[in-house]
N, C-alpha and C. Protein backbone atom coordinates (compact mmCIF):
# COMPACT_ATOMS: atom_id res chain seq x y z
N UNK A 1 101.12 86.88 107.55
CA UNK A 1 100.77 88.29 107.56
C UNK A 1 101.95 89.06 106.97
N UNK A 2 101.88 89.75 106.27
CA UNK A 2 102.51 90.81 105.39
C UNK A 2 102.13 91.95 105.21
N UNK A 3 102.98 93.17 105.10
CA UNK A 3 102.19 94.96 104.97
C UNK A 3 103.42 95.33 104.00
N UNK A 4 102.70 95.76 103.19
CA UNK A 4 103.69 96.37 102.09
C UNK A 4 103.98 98.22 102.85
N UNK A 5 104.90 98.41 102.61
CA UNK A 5 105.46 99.86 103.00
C UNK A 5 105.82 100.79 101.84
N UNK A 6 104.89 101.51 101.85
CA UNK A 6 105.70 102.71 100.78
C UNK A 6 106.25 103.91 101.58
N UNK A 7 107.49 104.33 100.65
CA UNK A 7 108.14 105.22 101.37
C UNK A 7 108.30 106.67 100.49
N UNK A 8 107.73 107.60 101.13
CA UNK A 8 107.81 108.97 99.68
C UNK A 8 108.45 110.15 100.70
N UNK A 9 108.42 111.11 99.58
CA UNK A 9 109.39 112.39 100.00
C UNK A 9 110.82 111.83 100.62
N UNK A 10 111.12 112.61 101.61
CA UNK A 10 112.47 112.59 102.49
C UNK A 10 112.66 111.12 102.93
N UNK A 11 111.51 110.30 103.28
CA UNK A 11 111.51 108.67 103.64
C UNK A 11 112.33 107.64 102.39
N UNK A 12 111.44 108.34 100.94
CA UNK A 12 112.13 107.88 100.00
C UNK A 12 113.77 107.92 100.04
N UNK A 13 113.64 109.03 99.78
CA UNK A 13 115.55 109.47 99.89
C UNK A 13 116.41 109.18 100.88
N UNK A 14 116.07 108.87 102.05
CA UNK A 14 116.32 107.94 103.43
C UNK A 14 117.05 106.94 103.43
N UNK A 15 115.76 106.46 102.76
CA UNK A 15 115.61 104.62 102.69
C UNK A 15 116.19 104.12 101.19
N UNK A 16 116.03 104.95 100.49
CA UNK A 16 116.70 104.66 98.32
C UNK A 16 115.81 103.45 98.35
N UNK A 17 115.08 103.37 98.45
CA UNK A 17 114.09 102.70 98.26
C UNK A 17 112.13 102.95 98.50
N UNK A 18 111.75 102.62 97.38
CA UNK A 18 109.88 103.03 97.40
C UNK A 18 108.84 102.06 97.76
N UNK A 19 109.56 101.03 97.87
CA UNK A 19 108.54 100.29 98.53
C UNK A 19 109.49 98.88 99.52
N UNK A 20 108.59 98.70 100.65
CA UNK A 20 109.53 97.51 101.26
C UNK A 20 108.26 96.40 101.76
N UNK A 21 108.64 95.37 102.30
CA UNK A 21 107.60 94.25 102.98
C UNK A 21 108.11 94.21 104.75
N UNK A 22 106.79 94.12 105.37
CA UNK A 22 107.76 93.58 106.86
C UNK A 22 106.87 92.78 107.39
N UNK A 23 106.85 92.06 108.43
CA UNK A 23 105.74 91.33 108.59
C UNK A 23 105.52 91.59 110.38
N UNK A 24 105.51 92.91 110.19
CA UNK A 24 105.22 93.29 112.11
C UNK A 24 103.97 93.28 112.39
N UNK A 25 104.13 93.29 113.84
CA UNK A 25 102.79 93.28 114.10
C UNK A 25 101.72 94.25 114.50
N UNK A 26 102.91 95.64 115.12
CA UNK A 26 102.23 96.60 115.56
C UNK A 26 103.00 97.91 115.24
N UNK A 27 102.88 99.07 114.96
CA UNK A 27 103.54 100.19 114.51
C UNK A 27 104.90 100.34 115.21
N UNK A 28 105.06 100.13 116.39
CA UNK A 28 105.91 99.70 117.20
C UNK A 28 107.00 98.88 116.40
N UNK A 29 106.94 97.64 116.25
CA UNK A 29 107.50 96.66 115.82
C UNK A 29 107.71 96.71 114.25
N UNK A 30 107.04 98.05 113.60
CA UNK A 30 107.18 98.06 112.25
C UNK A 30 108.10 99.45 112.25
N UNK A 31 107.98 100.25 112.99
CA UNK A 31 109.13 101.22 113.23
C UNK A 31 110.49 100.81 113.42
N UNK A 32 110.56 99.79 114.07
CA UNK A 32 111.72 99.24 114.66
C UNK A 32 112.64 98.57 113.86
N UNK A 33 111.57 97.87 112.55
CA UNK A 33 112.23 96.96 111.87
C UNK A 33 112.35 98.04 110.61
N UNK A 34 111.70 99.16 110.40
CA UNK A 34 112.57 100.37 109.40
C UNK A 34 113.93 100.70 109.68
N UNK A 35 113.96 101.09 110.96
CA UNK A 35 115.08 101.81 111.86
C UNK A 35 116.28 100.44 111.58
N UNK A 36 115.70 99.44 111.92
CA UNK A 36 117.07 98.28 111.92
C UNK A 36 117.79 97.82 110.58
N UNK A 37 116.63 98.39 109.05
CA UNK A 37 116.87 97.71 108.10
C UNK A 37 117.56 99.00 107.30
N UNK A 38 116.87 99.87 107.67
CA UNK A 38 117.52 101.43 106.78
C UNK A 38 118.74 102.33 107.19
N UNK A 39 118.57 102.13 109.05
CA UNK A 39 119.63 102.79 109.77
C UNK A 39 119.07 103.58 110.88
N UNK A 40 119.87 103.61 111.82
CA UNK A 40 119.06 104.64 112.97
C UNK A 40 118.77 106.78 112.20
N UNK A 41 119.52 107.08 110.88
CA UNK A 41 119.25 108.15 110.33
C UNK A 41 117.68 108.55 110.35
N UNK A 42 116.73 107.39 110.46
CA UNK A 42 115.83 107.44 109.49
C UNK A 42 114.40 107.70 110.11
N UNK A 43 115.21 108.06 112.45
CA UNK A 43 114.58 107.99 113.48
C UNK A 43 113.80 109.12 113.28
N UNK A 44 114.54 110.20 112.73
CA UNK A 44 113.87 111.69 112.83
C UNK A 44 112.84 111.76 111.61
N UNK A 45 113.17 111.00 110.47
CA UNK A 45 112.31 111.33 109.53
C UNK A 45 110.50 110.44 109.86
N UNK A 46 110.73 109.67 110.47
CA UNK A 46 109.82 108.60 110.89
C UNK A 46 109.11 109.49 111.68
N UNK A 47 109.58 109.88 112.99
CA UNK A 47 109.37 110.38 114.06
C UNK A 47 108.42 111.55 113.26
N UNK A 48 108.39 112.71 112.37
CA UNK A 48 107.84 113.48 111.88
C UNK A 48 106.87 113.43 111.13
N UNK A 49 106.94 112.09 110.73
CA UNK A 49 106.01 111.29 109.29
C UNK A 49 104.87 111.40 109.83
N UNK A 50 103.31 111.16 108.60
CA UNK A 50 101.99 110.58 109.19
C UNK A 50 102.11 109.48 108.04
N UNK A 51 101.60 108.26 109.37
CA UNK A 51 101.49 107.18 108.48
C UNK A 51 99.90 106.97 107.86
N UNK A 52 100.04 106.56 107.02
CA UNK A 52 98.47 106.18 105.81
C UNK A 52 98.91 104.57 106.45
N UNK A 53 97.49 104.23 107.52
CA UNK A 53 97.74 102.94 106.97
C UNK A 53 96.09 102.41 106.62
N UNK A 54 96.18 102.15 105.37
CA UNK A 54 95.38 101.55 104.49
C UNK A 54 94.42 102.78 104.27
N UNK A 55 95.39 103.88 104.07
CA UNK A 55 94.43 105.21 103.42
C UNK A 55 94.10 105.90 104.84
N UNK A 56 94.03 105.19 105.79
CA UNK A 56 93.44 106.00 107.38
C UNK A 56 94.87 107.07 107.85
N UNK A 57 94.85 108.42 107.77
CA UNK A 57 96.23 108.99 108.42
C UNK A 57 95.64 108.81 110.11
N UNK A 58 97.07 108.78 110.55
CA UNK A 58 97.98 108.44 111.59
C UNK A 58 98.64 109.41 112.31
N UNK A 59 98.26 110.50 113.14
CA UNK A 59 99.61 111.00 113.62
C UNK A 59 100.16 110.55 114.83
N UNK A 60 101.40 110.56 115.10
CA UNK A 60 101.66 110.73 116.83
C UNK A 60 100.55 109.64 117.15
N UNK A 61 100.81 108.54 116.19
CA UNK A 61 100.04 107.12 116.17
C UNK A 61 100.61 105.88 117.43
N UNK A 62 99.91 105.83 118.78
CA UNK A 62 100.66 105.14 119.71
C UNK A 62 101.34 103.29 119.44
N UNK A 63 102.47 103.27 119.56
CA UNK A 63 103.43 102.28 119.09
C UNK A 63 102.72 101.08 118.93
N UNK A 64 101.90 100.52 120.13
CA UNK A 64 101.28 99.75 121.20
C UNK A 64 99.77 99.01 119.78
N UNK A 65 99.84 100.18 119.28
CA UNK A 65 98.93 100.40 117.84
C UNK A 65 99.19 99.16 117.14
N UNK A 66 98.06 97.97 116.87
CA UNK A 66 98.21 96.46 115.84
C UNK A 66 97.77 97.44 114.89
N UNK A 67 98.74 96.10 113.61
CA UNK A 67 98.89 96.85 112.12
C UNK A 67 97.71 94.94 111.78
N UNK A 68 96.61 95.37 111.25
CA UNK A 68 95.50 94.45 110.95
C UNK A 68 96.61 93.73 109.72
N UNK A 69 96.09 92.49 109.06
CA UNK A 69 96.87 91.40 108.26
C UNK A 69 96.81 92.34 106.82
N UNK A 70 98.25 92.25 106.24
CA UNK A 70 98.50 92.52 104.98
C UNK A 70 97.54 93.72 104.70
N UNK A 71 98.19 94.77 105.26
CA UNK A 71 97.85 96.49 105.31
C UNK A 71 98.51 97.06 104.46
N UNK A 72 98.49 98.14 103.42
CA UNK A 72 99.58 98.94 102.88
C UNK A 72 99.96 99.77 103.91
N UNK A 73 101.04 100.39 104.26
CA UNK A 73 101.15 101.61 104.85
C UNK A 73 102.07 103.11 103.99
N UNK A 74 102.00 103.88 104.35
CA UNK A 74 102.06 104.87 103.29
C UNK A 74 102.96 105.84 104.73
N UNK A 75 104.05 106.29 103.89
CA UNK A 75 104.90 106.78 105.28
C UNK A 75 105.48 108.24 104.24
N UNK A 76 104.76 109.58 105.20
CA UNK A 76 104.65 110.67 104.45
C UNK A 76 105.48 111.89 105.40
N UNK A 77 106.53 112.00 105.11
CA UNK A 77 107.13 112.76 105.99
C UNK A 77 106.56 114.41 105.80
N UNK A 78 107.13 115.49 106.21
CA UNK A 78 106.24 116.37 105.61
C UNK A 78 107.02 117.16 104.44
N UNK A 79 106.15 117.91 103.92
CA UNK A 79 107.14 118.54 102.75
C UNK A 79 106.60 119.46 101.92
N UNK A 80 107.04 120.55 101.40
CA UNK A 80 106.62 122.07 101.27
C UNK A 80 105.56 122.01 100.22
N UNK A 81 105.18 123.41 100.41
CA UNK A 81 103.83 123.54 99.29
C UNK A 81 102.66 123.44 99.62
N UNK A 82 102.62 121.93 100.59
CA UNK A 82 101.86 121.63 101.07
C UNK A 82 100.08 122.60 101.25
């Protein structure tokens, strides 16, 4: 099992990176392994984000939450204009 991660706006600039792989199992465990691989900086931008996963938004999405096999997720912090 594999989920590709894209990372845009403020997540982008975070992380200096647009796309990553993790192989968690639940939003929980895929938060955790952002936070461990990018830095604890990256708590607040996460924390604010809605995640797209596989096009479905997410808010205030509970941790506890399974990520189904080889999902994209799409991690959208917020950002003006809107």
């Amino acid at each position: 099992m594999s989920h590709t991660v894209n990372f845009f706006a403020g997540a982008r600039a975070a992380t200096q990176c647009s796309q990553w792989t993790t192989n968690a199992t639940t939003v929980g465990e895929l938060t955790h392994a952002i936070i461990e691989v990018f830095g604890p900086n990256l708590r607040p931008v996460l924390a604010a984000s809605t995640l797209l996963i596989d096009g479905v938004s997410h808010c205030n999405v509970d941790p506890a939450t399974p990520l189904p096999d080889n999902v994209q997720v799409d991690i959208l912090p917020p950002f003006a204009g809107g």
